[in-house]
N, C-alpha and C. Protein backbone atom coordinates (compact mmCIF):
# COMPACT_ATOMS: atom_id res chain seq x y z
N UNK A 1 151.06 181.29 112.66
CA UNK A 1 150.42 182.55 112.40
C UNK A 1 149.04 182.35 111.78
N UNK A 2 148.74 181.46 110.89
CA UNK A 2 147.50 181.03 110.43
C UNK A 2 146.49 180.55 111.36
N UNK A 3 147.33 180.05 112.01
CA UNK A 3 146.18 179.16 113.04
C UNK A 3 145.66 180.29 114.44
N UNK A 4 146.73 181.35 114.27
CA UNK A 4 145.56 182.55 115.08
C UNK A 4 144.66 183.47 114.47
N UNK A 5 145.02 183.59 113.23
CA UNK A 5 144.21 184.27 112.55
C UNK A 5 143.21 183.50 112.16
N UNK A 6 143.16 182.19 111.92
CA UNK A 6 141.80 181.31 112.25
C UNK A 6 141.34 181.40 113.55
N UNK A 7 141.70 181.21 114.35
CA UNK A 7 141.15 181.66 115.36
C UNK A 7 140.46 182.74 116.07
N UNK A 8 141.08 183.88 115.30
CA UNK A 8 140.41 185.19 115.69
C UNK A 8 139.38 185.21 114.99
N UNK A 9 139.27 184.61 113.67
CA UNK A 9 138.19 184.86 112.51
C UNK A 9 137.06 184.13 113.65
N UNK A 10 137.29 182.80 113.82
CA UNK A 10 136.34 182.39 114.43
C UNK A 10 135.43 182.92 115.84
N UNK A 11 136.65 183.36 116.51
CA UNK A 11 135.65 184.28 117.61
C UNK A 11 135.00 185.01 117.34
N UNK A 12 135.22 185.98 116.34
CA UNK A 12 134.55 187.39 115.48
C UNK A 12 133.22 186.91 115.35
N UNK A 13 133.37 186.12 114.52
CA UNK A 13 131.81 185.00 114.00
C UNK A 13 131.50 184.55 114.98
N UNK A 14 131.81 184.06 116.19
CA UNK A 14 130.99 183.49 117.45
C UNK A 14 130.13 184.62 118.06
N UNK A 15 131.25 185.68 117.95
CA UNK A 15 130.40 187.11 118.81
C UNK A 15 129.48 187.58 118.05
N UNK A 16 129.63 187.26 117.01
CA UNK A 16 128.73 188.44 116.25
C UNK A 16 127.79 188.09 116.13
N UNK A 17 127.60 186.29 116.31
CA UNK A 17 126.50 185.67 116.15
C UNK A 17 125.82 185.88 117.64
N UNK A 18 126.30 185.08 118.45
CA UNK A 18 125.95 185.90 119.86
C UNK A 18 125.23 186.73 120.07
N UNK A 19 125.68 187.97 119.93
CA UNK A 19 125.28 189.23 119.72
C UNK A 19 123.86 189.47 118.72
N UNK A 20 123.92 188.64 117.74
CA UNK A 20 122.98 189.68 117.06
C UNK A 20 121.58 188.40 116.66
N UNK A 21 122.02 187.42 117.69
CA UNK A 21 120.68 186.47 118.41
C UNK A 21 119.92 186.63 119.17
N UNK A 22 119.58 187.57 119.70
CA UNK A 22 118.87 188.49 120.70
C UNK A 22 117.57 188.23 120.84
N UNK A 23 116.91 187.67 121.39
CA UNK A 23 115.61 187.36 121.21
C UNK A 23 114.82 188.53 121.86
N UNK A 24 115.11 189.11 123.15
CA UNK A 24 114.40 190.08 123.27
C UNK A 24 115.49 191.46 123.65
N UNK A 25 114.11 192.54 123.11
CA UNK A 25 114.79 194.13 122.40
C UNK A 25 116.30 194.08 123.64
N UNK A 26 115.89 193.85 125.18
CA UNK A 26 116.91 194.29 126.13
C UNK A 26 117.49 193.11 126.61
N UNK A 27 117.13 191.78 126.17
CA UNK A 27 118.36 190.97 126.28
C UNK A 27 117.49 189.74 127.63
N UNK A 28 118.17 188.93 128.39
CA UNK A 28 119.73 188.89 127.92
C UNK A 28 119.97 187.83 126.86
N UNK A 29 121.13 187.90 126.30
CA UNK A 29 121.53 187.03 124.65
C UNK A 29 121.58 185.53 125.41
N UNK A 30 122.42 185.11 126.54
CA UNK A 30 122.33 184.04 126.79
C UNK A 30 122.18 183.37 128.28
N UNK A 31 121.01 182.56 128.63
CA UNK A 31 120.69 182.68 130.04
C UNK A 31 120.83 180.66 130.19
N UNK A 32 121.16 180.62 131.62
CA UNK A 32 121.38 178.73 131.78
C UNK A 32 119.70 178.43 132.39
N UNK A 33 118.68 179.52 132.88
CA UNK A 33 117.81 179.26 133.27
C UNK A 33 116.37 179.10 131.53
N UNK A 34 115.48 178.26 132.15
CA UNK A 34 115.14 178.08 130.66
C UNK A 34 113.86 179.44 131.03
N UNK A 35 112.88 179.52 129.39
CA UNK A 35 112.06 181.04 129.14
C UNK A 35 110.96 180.64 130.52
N UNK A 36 110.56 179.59 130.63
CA UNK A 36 109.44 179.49 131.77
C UNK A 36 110.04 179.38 133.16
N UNK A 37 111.09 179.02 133.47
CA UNK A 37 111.70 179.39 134.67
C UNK A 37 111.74 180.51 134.96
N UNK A 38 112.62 181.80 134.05
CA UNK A 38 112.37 182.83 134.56
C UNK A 38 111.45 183.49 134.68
N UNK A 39 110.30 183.21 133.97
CA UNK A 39 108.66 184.05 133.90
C UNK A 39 108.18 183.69 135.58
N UNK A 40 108.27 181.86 135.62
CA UNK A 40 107.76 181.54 136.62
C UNK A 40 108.16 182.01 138.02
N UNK A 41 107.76 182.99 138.38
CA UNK A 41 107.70 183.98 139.72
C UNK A 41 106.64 184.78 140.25
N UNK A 42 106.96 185.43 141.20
CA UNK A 42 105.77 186.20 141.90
C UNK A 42 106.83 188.12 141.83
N UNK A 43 105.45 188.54 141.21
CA UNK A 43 106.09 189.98 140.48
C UNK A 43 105.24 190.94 140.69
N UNK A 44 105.86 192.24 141.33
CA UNK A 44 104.77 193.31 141.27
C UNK A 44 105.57 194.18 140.22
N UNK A 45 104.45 194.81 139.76
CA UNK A 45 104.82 196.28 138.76
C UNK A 45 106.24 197.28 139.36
N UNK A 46 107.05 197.50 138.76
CA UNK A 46 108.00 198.83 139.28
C UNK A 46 107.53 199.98 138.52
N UNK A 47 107.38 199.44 137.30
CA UNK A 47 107.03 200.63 136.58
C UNK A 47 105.86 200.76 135.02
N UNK A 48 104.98 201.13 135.43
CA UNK A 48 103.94 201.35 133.99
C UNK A 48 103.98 202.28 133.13
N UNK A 49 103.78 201.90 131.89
CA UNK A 49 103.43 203.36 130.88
C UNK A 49 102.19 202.65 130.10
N UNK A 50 101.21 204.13 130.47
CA UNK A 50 99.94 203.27 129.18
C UNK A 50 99.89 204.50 128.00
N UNK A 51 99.85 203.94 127.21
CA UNK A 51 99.90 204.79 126.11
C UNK A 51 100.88 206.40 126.05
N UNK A 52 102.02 205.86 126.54
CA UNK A 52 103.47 206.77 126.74
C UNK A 52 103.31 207.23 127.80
N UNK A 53 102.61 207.49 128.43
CA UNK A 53 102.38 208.07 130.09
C UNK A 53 103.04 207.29 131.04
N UNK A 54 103.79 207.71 132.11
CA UNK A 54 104.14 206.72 133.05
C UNK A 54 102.82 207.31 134.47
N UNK A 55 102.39 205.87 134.43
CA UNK A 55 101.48 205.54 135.48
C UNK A 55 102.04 204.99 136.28
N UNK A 56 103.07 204.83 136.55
CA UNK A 56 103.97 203.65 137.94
C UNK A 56 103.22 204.39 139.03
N UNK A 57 103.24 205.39 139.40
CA UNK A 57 102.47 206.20 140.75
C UNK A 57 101.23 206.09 140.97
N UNK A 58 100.33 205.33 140.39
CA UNK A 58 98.98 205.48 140.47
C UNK A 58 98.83 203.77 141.07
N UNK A 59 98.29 203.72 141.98
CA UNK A 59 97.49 203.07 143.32
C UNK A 59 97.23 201.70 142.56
N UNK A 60 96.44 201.65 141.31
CA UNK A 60 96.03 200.18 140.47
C UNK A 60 97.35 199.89 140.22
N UNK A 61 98.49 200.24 139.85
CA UNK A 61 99.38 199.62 139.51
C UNK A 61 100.07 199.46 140.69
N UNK A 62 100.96 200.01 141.13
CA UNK A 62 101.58 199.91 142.44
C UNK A 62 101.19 198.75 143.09
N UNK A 63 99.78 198.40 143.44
CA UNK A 63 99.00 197.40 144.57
C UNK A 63 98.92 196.00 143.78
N UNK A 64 99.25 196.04 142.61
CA UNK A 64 99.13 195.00 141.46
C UNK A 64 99.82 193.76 141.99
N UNK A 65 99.63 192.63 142.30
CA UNK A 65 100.57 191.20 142.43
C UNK A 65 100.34 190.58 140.99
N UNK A 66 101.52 189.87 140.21
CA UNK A 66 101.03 188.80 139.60
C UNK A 66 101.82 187.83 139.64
N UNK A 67 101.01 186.43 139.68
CA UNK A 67 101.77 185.18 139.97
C UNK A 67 101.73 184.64 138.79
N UNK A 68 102.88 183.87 138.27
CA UNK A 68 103.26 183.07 137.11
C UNK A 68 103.42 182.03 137.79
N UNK A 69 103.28 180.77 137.69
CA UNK A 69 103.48 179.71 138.04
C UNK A 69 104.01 178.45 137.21
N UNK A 70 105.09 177.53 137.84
CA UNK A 70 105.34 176.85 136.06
C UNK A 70 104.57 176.04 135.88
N UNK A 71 103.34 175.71 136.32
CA UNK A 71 102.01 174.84 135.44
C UNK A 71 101.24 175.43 134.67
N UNK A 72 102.10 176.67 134.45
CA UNK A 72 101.45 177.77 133.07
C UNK A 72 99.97 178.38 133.88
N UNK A 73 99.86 178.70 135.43
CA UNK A 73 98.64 179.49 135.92
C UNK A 73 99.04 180.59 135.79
N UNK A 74 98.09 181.21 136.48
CA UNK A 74 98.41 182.80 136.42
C UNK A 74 96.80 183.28 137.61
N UNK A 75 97.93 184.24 138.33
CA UNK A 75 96.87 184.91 139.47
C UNK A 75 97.49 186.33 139.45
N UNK A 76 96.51 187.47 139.20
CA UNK A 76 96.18 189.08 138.88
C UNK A 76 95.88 189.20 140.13
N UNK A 77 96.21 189.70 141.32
CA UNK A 77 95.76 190.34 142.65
C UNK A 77 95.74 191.88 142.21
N UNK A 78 94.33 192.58 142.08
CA UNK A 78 93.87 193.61 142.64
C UNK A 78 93.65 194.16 143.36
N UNK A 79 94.12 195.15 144.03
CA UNK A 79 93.61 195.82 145.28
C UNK A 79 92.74 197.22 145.17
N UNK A 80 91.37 197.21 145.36
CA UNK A 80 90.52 198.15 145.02
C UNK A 80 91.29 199.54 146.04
N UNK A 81 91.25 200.53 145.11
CA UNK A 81 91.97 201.58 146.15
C UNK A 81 91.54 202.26 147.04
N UNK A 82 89.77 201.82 146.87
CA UNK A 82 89.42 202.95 147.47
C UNK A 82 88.22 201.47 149.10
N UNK A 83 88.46 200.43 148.51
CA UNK A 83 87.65 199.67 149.67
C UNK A 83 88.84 198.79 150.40
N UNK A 84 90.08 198.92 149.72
CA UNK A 84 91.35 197.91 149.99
C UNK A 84 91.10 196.67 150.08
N UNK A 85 90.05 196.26 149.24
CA UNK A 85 89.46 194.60 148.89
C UNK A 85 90.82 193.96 148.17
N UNK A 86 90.77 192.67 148.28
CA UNK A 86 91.99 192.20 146.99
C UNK A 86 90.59 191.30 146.19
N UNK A 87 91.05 191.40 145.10
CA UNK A 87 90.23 190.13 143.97
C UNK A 87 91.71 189.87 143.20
N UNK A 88 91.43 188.52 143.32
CA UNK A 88 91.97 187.58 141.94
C UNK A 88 91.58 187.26 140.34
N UNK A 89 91.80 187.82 139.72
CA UNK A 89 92.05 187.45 138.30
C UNK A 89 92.65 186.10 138.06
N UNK A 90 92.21 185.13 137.14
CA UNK A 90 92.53 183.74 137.52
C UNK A 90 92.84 183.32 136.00
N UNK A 91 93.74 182.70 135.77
CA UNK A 91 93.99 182.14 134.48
C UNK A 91 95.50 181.28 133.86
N UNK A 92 95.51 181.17 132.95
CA UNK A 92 97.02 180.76 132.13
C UNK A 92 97.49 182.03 131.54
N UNK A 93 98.80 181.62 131.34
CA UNK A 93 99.91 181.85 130.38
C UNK A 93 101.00 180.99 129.41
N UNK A 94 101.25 181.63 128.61
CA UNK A 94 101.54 180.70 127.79
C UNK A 94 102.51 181.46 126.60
N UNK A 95 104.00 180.84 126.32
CA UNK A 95 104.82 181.54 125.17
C UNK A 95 104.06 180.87 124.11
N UNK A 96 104.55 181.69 123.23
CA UNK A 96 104.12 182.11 121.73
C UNK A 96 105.28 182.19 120.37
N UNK A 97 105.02 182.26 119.51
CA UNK A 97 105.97 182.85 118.58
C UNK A 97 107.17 182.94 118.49
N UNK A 98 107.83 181.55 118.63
CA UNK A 98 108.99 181.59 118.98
C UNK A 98 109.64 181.87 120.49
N UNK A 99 108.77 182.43 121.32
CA UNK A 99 109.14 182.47 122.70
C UNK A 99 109.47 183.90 123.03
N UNK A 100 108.81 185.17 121.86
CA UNK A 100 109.30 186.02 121.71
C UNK A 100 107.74 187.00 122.37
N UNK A 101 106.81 186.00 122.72
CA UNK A 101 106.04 186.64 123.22
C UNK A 101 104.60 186.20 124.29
N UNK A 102 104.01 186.20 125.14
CA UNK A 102 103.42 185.88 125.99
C UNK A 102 101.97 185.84 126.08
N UNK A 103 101.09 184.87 125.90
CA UNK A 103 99.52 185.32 125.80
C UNK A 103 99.35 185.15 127.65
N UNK A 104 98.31 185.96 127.83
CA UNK A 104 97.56 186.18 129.54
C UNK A 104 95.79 185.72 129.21
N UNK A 105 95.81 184.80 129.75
CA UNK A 105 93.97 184.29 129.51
C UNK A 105 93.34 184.62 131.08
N UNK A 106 92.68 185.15 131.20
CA UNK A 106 92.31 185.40 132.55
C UNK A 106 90.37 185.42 132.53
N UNK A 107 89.92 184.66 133.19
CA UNK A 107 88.41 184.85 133.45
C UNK A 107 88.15 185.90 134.11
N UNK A 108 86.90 187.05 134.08
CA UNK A 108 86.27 187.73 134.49
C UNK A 108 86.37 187.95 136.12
N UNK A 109 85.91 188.71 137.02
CA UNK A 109 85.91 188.81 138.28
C UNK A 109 84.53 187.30 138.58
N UNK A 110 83.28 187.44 137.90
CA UNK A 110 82.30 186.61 137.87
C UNK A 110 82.95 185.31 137.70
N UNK A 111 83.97 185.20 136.93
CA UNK A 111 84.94 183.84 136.99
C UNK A 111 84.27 182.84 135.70
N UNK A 112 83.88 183.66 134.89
CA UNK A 112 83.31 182.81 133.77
C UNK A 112 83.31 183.41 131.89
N UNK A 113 83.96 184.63 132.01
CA UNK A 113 83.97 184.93 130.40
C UNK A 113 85.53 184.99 130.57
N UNK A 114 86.70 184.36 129.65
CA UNK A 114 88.08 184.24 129.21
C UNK A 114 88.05 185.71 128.14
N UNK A 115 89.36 186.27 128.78
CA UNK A 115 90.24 187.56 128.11
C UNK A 115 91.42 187.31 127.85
N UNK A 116 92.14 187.32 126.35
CA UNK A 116 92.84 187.01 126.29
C UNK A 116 94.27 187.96 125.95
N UNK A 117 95.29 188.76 126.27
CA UNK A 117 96.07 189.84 126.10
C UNK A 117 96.88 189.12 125.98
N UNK A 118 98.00 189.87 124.25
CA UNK A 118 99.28 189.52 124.04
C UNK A 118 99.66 190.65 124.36
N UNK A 119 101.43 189.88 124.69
CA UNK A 119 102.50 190.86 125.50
C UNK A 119 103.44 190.50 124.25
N UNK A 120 104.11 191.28 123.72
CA UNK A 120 105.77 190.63 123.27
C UNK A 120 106.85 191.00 124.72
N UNK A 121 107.60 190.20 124.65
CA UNK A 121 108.73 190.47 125.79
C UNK A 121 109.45 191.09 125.50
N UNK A 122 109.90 191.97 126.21
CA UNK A 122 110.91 193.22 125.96
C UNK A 122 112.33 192.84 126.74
N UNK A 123 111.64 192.68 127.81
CA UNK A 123 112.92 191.87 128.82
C UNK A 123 112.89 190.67 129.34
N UNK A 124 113.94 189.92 129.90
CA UNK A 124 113.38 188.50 130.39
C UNK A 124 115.12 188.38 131.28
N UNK A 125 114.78 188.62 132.88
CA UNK A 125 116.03 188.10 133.22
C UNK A 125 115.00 187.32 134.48
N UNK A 126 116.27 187.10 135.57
CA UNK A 126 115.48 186.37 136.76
C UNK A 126 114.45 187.03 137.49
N UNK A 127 115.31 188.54 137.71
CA UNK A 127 114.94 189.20 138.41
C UNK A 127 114.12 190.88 138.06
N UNK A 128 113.85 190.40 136.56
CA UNK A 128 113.43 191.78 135.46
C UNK A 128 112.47 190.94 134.38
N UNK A 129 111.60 191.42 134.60
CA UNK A 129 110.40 190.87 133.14
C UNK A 129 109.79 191.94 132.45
N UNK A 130 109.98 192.37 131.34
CA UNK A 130 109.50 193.72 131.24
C UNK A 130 108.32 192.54 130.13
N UNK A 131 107.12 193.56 130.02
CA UNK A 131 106.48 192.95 128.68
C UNK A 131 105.74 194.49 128.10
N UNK A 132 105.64 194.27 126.65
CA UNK A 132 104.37 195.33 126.29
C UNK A 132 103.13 194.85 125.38
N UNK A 133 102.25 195.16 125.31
CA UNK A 133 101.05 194.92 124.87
C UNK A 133 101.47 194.97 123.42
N UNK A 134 100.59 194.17 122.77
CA UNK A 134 101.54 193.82 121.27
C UNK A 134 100.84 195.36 120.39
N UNK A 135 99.80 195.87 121.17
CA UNK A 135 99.20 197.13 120.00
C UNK A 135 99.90 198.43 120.73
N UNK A 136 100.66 197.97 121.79
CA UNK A 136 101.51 199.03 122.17
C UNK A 136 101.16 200.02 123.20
N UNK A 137 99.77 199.74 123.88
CA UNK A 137 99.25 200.74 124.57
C UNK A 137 99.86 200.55 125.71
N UNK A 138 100.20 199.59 126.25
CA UNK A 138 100.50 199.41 127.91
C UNK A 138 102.02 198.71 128.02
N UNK A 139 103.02 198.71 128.84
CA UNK A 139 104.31 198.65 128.84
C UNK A 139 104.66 198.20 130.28
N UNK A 140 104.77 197.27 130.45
CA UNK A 140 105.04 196.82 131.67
C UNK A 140 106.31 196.17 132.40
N UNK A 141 106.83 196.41 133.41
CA UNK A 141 107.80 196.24 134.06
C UNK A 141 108.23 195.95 135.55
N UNK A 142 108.31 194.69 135.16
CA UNK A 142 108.20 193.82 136.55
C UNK A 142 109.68 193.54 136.98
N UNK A 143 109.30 193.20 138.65
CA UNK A 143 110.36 193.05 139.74
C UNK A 143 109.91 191.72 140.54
N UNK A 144 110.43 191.15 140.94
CA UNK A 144 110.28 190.21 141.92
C UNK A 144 109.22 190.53 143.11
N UNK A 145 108.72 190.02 143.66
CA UNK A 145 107.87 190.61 145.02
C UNK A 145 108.84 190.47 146.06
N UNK A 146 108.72 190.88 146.99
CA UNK A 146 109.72 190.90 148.12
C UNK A 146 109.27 190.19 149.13
């Protein structure tokens, strides 16, 4: 009888620890793929909010590609909405802070002044990357490209 009630004690404490290790707000608690594997993909927007607004319907986001790559690159495809040009945005990425959050360095269209935007991660699965801007204005939520 002791030795299940040690036992139960111990699962309690496994879960709870589990559980309340969470690195990001929506999870998931425990993945076999490592944090740059799952970043490293090709992702368009499903859904935007800039400053609480959902913009998912508006043409700049929608047409948006971005490539993560695991040599830590990074490629921003733009599609101008109104000439249907694409430009590349060109740069790194890179975790942060425990892994709890994402810097984006990207050079200019001219390809010569570096911008640098933090994300904290909100989500992180294979097939779901959510991030938001660390001052909160922009909220982003990515899907795989198809």
């Amino acid at each position: 009888m002791k030795k299940l009630v040690y036992l139960a004690c111990v699962l309690m404490i496994g879960a709870i620890t589990i559980t309340s290790c969470r690195k990001y707000e929506e999870g998931p608690n425990i993945s076999l793929r490592s944090k740059e594997a799952r970043i490293a993909n090709n992702w368009r927007i499903e859904s935007a909010q800039l400053n609480g607004v959902n913009v998912s319907a508006d043409p700049y986001y929608t047409k948006q590609k971005h490539f993560f790559y695991r040599n830590k690159s990074y490629i921003n495809t733009i599609i101008n909405t109104t000439t249907l040009e694409a430009t590349n945005l060109t740069g790194e990425w890179k975790l942060f802070d425990n892994d709890t959050k994402i810097a984006i360095t990207t050079k200019n269209f001219s390809g010569n002044i570096d911008s640098t935007v933090e994300y904290n991660i909100i989500k992180l699965y294979n097939k779901q990357f959510w991030i938001r801007r660390t001052d909160n204005t922009l909220e982003l939520h990515f899907i795989p490209t198809e």
